[in-house]
PDB file of N, CA and C in Angstrom:
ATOM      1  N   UNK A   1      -7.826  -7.027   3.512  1.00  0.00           N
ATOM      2  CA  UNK A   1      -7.770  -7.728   4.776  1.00  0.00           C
ATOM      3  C   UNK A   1      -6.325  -7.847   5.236  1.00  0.00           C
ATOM      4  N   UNK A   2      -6.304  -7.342   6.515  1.00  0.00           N
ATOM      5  CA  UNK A   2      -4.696  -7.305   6.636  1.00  0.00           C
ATOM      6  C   UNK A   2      -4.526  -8.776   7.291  1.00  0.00           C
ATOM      7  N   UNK A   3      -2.902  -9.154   7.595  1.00  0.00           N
ATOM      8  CA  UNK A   3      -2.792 -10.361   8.139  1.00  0.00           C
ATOM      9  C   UNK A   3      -1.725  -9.849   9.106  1.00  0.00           C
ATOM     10  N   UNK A   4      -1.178 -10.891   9.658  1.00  0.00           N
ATOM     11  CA  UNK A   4      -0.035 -11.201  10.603  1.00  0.00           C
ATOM     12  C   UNK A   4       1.288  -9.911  10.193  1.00  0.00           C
ATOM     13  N   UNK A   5       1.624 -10.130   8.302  1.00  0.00           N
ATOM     14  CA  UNK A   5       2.635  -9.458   8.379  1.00  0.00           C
ATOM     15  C   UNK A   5       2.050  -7.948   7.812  1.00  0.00           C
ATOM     16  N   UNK A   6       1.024  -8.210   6.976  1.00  0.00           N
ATOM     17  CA  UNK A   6       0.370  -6.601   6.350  1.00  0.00           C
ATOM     18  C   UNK A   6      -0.937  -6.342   7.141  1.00  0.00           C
ATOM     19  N   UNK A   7      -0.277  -5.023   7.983  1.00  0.00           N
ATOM     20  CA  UNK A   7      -1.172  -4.413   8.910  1.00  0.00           C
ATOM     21  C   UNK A   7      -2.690  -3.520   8.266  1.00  0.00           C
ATOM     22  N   UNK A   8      -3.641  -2.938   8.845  1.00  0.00           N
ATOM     23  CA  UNK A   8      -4.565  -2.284   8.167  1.00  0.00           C
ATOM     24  C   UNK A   8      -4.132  -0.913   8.940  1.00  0.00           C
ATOM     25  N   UNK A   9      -4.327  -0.069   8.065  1.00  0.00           N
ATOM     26  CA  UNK A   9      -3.857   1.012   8.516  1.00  0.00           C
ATOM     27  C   UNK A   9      -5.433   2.179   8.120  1.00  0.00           C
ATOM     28  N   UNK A  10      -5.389   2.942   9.143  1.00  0.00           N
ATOM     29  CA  UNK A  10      -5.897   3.949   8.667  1.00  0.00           C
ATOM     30  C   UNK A  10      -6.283   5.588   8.763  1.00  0.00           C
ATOM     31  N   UNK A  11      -7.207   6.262   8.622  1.00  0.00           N
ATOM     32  CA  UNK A  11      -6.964   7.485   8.525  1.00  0.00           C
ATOM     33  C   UNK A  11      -6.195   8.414   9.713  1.00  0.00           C
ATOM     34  N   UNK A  12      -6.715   7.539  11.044  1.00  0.00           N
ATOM     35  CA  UNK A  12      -5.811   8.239  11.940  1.00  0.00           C
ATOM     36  C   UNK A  12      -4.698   7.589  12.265  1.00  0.00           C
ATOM     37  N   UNK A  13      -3.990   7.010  11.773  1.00  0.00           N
ATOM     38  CA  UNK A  13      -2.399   6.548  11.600  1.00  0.00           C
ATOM     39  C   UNK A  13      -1.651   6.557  10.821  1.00  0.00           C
ATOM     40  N   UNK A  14      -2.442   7.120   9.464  1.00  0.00           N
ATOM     41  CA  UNK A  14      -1.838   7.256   8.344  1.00  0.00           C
ATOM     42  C   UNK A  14      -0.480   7.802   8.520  1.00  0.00           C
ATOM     43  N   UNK A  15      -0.229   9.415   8.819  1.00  0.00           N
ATOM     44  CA  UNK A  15       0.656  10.179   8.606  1.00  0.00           C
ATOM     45  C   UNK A  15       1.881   9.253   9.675  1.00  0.00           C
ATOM     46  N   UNK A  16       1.384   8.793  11.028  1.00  0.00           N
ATOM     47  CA  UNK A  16       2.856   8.259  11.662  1.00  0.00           C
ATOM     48  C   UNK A  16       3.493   6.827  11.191  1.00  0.00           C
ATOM     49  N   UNK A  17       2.467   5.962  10.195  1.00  0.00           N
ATOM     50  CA  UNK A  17       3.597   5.063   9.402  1.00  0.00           C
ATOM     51  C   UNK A  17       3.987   5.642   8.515  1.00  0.00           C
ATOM     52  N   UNK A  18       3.443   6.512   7.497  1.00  0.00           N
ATOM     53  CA  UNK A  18       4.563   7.040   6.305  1.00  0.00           C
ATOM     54  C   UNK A  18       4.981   7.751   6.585  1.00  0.00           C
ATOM     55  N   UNK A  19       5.733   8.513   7.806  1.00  0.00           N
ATOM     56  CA  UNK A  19       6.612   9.318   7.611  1.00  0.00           C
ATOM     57  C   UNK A  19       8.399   8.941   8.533  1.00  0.00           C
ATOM     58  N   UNK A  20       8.052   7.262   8.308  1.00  0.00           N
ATOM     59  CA  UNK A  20       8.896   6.568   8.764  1.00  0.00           C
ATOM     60  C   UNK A  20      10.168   6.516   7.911  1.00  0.00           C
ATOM     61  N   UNK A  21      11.314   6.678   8.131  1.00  0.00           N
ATOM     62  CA  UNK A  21      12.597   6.305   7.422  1.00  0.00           C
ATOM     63  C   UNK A  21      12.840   5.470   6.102  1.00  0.00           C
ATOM     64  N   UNK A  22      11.886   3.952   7.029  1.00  0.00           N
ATOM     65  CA  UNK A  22      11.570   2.803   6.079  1.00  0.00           C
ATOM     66  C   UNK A  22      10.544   3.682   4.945  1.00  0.00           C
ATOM     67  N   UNK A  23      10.512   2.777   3.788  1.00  0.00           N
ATOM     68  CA  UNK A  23       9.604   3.100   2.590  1.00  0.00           C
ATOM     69  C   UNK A  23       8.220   2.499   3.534  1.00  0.00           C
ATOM     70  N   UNK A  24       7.676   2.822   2.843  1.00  0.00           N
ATOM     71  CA  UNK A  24       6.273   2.432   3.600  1.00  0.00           C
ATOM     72  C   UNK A  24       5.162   2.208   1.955  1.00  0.00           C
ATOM     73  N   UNK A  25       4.951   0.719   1.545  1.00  0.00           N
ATOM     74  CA  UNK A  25       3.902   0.610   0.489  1.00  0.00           C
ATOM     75  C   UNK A  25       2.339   0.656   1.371  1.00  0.00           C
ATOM     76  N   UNK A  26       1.521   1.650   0.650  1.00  0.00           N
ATOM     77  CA  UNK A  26       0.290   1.393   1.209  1.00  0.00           C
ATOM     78  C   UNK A  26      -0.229   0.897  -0.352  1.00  0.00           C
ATOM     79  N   UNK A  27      -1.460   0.115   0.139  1.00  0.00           N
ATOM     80  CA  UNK A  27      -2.450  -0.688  -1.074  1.00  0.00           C
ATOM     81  C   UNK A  27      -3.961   0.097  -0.466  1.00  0.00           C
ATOM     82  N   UNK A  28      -3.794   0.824  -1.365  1.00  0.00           N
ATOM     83  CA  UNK A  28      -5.334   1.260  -1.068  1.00  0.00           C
ATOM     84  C   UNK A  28      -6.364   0.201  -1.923  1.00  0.00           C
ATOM     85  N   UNK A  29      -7.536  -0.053  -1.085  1.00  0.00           N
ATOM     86  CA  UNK A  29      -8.346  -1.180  -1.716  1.00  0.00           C
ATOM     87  C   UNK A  29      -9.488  -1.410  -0.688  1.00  0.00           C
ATOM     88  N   UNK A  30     -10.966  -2.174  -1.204  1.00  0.00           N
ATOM     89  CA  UNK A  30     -11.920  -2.182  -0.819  1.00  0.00           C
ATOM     90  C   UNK A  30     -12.064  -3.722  -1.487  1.00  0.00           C
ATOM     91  N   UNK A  31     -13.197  -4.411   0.074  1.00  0.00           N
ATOM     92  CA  UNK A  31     -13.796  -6.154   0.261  1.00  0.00           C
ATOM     93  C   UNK A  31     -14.380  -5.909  -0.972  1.00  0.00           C
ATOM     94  N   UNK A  32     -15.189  -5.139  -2.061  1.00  0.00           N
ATOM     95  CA  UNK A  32     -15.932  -6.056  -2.984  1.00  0.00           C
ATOM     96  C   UNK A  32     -14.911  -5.540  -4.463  1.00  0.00           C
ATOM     97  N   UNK A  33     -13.723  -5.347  -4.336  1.00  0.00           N
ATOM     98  CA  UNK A  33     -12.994  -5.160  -5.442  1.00  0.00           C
ATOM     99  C   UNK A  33     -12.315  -6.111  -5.825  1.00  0.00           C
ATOM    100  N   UNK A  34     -12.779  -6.872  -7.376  1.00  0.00           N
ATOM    101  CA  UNK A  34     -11.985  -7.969  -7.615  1.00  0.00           C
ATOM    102  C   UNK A  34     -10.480  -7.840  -8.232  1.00  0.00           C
ATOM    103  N   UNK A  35      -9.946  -6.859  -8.805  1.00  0.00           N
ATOM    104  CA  UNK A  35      -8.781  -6.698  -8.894  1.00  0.00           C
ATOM    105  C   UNK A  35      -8.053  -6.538  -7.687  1.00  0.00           C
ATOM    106  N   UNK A  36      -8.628  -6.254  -6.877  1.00  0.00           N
ATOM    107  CA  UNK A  36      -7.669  -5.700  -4.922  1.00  0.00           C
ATOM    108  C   UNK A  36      -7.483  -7.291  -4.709  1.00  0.00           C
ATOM    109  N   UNK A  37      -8.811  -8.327  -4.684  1.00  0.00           N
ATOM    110  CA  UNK A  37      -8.350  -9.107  -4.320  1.00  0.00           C
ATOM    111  C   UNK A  37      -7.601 -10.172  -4.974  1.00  0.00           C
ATOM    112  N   UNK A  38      -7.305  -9.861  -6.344  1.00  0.00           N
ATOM    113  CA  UNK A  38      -6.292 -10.715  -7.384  1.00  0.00           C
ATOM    114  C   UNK A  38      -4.987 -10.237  -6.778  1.00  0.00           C
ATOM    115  N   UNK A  39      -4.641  -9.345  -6.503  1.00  0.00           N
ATOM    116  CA  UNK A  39      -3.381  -8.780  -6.046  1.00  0.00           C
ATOM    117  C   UNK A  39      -2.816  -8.766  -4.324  1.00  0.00           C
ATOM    118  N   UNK A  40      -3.503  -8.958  -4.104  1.00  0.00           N
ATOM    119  CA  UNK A  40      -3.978  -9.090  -2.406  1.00  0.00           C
ATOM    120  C   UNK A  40      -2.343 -10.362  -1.943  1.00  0.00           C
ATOM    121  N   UNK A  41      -2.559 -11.828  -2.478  1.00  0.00           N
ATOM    122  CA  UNK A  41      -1.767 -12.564  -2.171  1.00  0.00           C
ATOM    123  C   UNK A  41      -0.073 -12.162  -2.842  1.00  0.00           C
ATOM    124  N   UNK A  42      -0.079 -11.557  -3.524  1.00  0.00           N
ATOM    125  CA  UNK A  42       1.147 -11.084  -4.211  1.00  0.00           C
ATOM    126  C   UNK A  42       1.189  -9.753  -3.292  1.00  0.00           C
ATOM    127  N   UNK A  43       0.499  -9.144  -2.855  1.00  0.00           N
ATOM    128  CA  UNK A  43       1.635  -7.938  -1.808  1.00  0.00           C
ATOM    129  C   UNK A  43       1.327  -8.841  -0.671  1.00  0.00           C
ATOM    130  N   UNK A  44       0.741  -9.403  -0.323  1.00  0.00           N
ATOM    131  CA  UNK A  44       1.110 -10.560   1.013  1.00  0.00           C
ATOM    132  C   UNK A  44       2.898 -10.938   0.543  1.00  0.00           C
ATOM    133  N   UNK A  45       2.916 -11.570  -0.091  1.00  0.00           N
ATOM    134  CA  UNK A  45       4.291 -12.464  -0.371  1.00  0.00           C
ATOM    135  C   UNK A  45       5.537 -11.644  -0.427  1.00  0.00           C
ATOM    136  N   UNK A  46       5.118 -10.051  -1.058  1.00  0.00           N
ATOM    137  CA  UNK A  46       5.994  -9.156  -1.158  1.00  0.00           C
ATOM    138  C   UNK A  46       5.980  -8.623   0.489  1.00  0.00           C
ATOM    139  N   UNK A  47       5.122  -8.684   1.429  1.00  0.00           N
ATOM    140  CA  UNK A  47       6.026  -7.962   2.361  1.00  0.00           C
ATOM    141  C   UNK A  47       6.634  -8.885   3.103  1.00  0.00           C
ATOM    142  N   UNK A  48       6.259 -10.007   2.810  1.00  0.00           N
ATOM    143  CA  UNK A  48       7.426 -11.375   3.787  1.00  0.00           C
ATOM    144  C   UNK A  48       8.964 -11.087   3.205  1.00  0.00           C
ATOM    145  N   UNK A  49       8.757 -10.863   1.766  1.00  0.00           N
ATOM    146  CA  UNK A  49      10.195 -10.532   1.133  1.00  0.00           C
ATOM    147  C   UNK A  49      10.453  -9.729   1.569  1.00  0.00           C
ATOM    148  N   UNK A  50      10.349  -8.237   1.322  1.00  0.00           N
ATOM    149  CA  UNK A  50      10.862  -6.609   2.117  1.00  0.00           C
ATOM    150  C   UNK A  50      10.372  -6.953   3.619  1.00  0.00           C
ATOM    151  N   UNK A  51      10.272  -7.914   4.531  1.00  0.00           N
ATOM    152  CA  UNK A  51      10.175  -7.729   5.843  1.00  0.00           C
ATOM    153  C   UNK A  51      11.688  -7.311   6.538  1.00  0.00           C
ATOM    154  N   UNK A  52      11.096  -6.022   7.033  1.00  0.00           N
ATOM    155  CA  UNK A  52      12.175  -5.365   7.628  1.00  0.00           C
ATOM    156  C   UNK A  52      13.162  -4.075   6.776  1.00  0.00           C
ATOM    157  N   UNK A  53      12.898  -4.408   5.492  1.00  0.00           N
ATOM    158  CA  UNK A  53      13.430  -3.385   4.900  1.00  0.00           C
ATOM    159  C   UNK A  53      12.362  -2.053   4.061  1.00  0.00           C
ATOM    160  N   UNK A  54      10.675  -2.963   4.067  1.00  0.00           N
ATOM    161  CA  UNK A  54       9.968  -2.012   3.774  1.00  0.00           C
ATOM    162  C   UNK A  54       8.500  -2.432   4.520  1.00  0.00           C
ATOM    163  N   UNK A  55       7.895  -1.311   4.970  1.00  0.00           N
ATOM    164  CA  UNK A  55       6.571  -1.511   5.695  1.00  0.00           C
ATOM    165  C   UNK A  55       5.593  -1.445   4.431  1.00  0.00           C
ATOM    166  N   UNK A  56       4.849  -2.458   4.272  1.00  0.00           N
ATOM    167  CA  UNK A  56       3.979  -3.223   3.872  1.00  0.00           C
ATOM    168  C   UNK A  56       2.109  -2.771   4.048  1.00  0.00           C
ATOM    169  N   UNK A  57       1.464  -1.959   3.860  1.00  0.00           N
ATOM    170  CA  UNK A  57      -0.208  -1.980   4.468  1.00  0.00           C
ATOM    171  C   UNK A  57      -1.207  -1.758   4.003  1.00  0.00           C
ATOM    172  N   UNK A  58      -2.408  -2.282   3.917  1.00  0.00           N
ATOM    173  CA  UNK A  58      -3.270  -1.900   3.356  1.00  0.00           C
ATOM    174  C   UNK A  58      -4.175  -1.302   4.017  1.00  0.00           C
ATOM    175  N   UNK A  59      -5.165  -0.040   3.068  1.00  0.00           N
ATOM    176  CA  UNK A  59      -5.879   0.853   3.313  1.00  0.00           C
ATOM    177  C   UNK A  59      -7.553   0.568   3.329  1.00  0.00           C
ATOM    178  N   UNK A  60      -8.337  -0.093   3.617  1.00  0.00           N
ATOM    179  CA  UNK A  60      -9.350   0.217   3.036  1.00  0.00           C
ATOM    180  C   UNK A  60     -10.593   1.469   2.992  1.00  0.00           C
ATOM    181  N   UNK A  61     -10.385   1.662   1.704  1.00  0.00           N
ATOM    182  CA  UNK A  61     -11.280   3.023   1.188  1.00  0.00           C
ATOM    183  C   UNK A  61     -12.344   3.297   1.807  1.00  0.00           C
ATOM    184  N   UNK A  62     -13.115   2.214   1.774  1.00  0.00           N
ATOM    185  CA  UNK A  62     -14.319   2.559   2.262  1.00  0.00           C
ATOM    186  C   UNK A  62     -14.474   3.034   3.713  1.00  0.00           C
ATOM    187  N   UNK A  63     -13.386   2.333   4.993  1.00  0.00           N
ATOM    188  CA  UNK A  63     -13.717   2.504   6.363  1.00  0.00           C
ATOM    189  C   UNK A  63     -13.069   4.120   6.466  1.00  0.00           C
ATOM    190  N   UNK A  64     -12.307   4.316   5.582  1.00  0.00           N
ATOM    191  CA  UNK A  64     -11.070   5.307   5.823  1.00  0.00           C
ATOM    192  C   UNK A  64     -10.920   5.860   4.532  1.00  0.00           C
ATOM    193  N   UNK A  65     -12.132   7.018   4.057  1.00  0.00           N
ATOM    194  CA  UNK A  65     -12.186   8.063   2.671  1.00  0.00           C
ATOM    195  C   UNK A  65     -11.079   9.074   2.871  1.00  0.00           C
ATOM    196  N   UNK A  66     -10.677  10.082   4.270  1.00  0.00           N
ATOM    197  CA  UNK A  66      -9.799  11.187   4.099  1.00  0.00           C
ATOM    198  C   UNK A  66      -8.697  10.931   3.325  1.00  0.00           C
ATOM    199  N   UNK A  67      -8.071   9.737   3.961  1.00  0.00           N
ATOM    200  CA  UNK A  67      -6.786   9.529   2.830  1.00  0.00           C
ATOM    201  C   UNK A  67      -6.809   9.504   1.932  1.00  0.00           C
ATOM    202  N   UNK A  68      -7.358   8.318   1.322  1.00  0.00           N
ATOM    203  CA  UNK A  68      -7.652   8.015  -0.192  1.00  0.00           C
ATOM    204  C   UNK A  68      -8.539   9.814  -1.110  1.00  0.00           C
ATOM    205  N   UNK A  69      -8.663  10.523  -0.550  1.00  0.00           N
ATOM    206  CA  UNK A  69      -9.161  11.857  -1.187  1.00  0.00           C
ATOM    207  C   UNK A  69      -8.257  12.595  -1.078  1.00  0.00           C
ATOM    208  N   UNK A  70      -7.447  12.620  -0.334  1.00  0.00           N
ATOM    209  CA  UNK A  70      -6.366  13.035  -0.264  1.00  0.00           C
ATOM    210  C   UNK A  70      -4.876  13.554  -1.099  1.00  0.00           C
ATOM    211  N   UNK A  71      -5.190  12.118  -1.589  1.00  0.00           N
ATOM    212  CA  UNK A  71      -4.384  11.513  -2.255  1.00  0.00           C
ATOM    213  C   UNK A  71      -4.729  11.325  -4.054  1.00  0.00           C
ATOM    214  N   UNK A  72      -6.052  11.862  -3.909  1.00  0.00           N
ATOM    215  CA  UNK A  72      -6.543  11.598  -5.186  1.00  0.00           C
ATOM    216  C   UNK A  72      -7.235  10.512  -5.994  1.00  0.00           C
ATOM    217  N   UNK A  73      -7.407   9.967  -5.332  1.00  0.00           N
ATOM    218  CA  UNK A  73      -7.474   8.051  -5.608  1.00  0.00           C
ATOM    219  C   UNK A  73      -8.622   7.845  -6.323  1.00  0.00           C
ATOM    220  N   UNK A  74      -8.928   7.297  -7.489  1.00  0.00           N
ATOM    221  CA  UNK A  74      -9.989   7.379  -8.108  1.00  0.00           C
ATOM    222  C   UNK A  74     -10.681   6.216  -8.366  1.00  0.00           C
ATOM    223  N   UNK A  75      -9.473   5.222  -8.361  1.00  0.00           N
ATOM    224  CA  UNK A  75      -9.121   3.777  -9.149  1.00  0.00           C
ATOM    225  C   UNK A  75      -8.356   2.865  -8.044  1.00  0.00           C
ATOM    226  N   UNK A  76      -9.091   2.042  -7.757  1.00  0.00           N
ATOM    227  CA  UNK A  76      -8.325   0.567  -6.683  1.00  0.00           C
ATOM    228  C   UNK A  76      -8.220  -0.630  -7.527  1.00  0.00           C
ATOM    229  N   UNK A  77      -7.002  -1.239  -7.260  1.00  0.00           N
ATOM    230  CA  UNK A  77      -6.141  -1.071  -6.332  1.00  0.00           C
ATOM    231  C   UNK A  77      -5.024   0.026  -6.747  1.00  0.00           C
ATOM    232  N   UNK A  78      -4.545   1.005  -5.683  1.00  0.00           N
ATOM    233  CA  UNK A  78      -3.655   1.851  -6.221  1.00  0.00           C
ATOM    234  C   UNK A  78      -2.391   1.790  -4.753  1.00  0.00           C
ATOM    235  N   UNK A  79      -1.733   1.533  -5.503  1.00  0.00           N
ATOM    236  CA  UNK A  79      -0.573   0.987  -4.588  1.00  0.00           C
ATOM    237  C   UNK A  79       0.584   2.641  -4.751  1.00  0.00           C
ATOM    238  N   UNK A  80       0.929   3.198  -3.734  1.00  0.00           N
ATOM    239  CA  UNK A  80       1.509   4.222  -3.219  1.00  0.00           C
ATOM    240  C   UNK A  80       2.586   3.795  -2.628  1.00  0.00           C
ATOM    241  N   UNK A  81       3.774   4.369  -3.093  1.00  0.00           N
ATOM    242  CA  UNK A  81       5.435   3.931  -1.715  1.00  0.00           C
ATOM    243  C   UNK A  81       5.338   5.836  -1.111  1.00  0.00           C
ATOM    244  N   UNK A  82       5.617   5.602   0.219  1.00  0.00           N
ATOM    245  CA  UNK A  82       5.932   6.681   0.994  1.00  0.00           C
ATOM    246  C   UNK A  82       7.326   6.542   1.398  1.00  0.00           C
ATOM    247  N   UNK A  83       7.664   7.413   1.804  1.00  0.00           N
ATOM    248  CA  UNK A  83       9.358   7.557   2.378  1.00  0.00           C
ATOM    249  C   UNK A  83       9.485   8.759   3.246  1.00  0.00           C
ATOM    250  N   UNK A  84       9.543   8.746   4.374  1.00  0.00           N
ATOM    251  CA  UNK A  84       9.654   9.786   5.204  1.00  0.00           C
ATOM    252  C   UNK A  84       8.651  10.903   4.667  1.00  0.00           C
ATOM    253  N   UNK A  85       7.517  10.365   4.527  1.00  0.00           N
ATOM    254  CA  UNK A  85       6.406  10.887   4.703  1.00  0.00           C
ATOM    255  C   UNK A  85       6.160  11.586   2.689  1.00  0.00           C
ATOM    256  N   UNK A  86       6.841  11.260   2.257  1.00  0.00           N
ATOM    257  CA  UNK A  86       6.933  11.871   1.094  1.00  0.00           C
ATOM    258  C   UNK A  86       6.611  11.164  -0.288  1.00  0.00           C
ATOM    259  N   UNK A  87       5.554  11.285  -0.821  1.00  0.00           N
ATOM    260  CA  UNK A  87       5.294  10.307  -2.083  1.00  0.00           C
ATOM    261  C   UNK A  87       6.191   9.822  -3.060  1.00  0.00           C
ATOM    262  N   UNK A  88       6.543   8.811  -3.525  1.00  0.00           N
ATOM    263  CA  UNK A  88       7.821   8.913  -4.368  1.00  0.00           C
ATOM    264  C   UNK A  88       7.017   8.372  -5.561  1.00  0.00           C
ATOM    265  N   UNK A  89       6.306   7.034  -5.680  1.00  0.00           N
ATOM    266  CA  UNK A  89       5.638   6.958  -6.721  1.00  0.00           C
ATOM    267  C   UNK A  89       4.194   6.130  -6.669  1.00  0.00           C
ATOM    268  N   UNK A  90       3.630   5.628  -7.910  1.00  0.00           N
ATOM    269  CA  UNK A  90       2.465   4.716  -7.528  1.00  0.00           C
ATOM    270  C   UNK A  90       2.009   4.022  -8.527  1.00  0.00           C
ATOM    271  N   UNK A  91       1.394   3.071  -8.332  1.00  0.00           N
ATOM    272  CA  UNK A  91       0.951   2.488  -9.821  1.00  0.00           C
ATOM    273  C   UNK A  91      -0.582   1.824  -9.239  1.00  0.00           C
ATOM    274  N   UNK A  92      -1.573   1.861 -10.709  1.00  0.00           N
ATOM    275  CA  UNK A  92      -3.055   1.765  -9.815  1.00  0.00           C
ATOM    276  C   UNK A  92      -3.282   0.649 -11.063  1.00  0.00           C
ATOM    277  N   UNK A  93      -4.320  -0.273 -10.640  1.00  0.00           N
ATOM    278  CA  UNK A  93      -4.981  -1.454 -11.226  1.00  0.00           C
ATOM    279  C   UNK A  93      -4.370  -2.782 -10.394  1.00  0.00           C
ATOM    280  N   UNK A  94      -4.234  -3.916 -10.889  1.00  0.00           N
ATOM    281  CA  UNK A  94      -4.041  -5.041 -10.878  1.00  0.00           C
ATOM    282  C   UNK A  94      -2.919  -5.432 -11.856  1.00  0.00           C
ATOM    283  N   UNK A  95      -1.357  -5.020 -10.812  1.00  0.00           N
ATOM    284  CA  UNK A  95      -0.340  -4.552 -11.470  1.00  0.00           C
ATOM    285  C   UNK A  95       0.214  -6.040 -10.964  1.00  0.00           C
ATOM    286  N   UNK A  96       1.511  -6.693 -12.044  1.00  0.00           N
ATOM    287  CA  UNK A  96       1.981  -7.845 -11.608  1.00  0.00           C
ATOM    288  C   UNK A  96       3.292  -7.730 -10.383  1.00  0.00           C
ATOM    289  N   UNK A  97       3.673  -8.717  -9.933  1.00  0.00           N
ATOM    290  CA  UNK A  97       4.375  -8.450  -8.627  1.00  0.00           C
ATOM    291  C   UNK A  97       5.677  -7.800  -9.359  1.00  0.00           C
ATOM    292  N   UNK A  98       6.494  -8.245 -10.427  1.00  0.00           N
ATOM    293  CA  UNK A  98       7.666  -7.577 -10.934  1.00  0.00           C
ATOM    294  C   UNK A  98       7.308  -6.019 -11.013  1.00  0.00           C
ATOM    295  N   UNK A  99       6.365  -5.282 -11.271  1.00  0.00           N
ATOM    296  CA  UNK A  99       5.820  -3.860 -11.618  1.00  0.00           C
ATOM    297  C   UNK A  99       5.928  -2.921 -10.212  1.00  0.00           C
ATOM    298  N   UNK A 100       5.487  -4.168  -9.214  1.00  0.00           N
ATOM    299  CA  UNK A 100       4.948  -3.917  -7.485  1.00  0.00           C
ATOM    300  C   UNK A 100       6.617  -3.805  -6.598  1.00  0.00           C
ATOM    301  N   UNK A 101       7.021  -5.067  -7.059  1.00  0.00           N
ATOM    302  CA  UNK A 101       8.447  -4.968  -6.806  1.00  0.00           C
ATOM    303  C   UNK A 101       9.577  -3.834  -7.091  1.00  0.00           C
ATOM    304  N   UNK A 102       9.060  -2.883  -8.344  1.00  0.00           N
ATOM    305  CA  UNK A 102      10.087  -2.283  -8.980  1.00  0.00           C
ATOM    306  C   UNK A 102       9.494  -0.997  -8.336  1.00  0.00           C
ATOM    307  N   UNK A 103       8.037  -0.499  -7.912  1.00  0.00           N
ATOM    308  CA  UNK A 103       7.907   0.337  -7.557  1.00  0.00           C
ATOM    309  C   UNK A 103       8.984   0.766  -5.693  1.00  0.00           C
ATOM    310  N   UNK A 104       8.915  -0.598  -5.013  1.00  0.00           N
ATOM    311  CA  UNK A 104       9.023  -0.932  -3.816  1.00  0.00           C
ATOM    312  C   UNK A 104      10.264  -0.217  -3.679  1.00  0.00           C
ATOM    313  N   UNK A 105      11.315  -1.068  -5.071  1.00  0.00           N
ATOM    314  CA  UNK A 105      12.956  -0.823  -4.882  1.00  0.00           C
ATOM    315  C   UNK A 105      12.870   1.038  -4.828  1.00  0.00           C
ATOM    316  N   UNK A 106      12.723   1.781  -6.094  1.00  0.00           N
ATOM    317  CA  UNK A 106      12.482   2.973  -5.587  1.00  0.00           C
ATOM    318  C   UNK A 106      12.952   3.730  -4.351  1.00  0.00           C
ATOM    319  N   UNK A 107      12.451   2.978  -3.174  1.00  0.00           N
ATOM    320  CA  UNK A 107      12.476   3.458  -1.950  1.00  0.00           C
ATOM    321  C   UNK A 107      13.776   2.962  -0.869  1.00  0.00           C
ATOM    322  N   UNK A 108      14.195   2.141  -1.612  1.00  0.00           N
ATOM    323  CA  UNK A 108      15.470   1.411  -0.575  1.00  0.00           C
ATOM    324  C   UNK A 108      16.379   1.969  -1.002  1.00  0.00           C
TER     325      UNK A 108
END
């Protein structure tokens, strides 16, 4: 569920936020996944922190399959950093915010 600062993004907008300058974290994730939503308030909090230095969004799988197949995605939540359109890394489950954070830096 996106909010105010983490937008929902999807299959047909995918490619013009990640191939933005900024890093761009997408959270791929689906409403009946209970690990998406254990992690959900911790990338909330993380993009108030990186506001402005990294774009922040979540995907959901289910409305929006091309990407997530795309991409390979087997396992939610799987959190992806983009950078001018280019994968740099990812980490999948119900990862703690220091893990989420370290993927983020990566990109700055």
């Amino acid at each position: 569920m996106a909010s105010d600062i983490v937008k929902d993004l999807s299959d047909a907008d995918f490619d013009s936020v990640i191939s933005s300058d900024t890093p761009c974290l997408v959270d791929f994730w689906a409403p009946w996944c209970g690990p998406c939503k254990a992690i959900g308030p911790v990338v909330e909090a993380l993009a108030k922190e990186y506001e402005g230095k990294a774009n922040i969004v979540k995907m959901n799988v289910d409305d929006n399959p091309a990407t997530p197949g795309k991409f390979g995605i087997r396992a939610i939540p799987t959190l992806i950093l983009f950078k001018s359109g280019e994968k740099i890394d990812q980490v999948t489950g119900a990862v703690g915010k220091d893990q989420i954070k370290e993927l983020i830096e990566k990109g700055l």
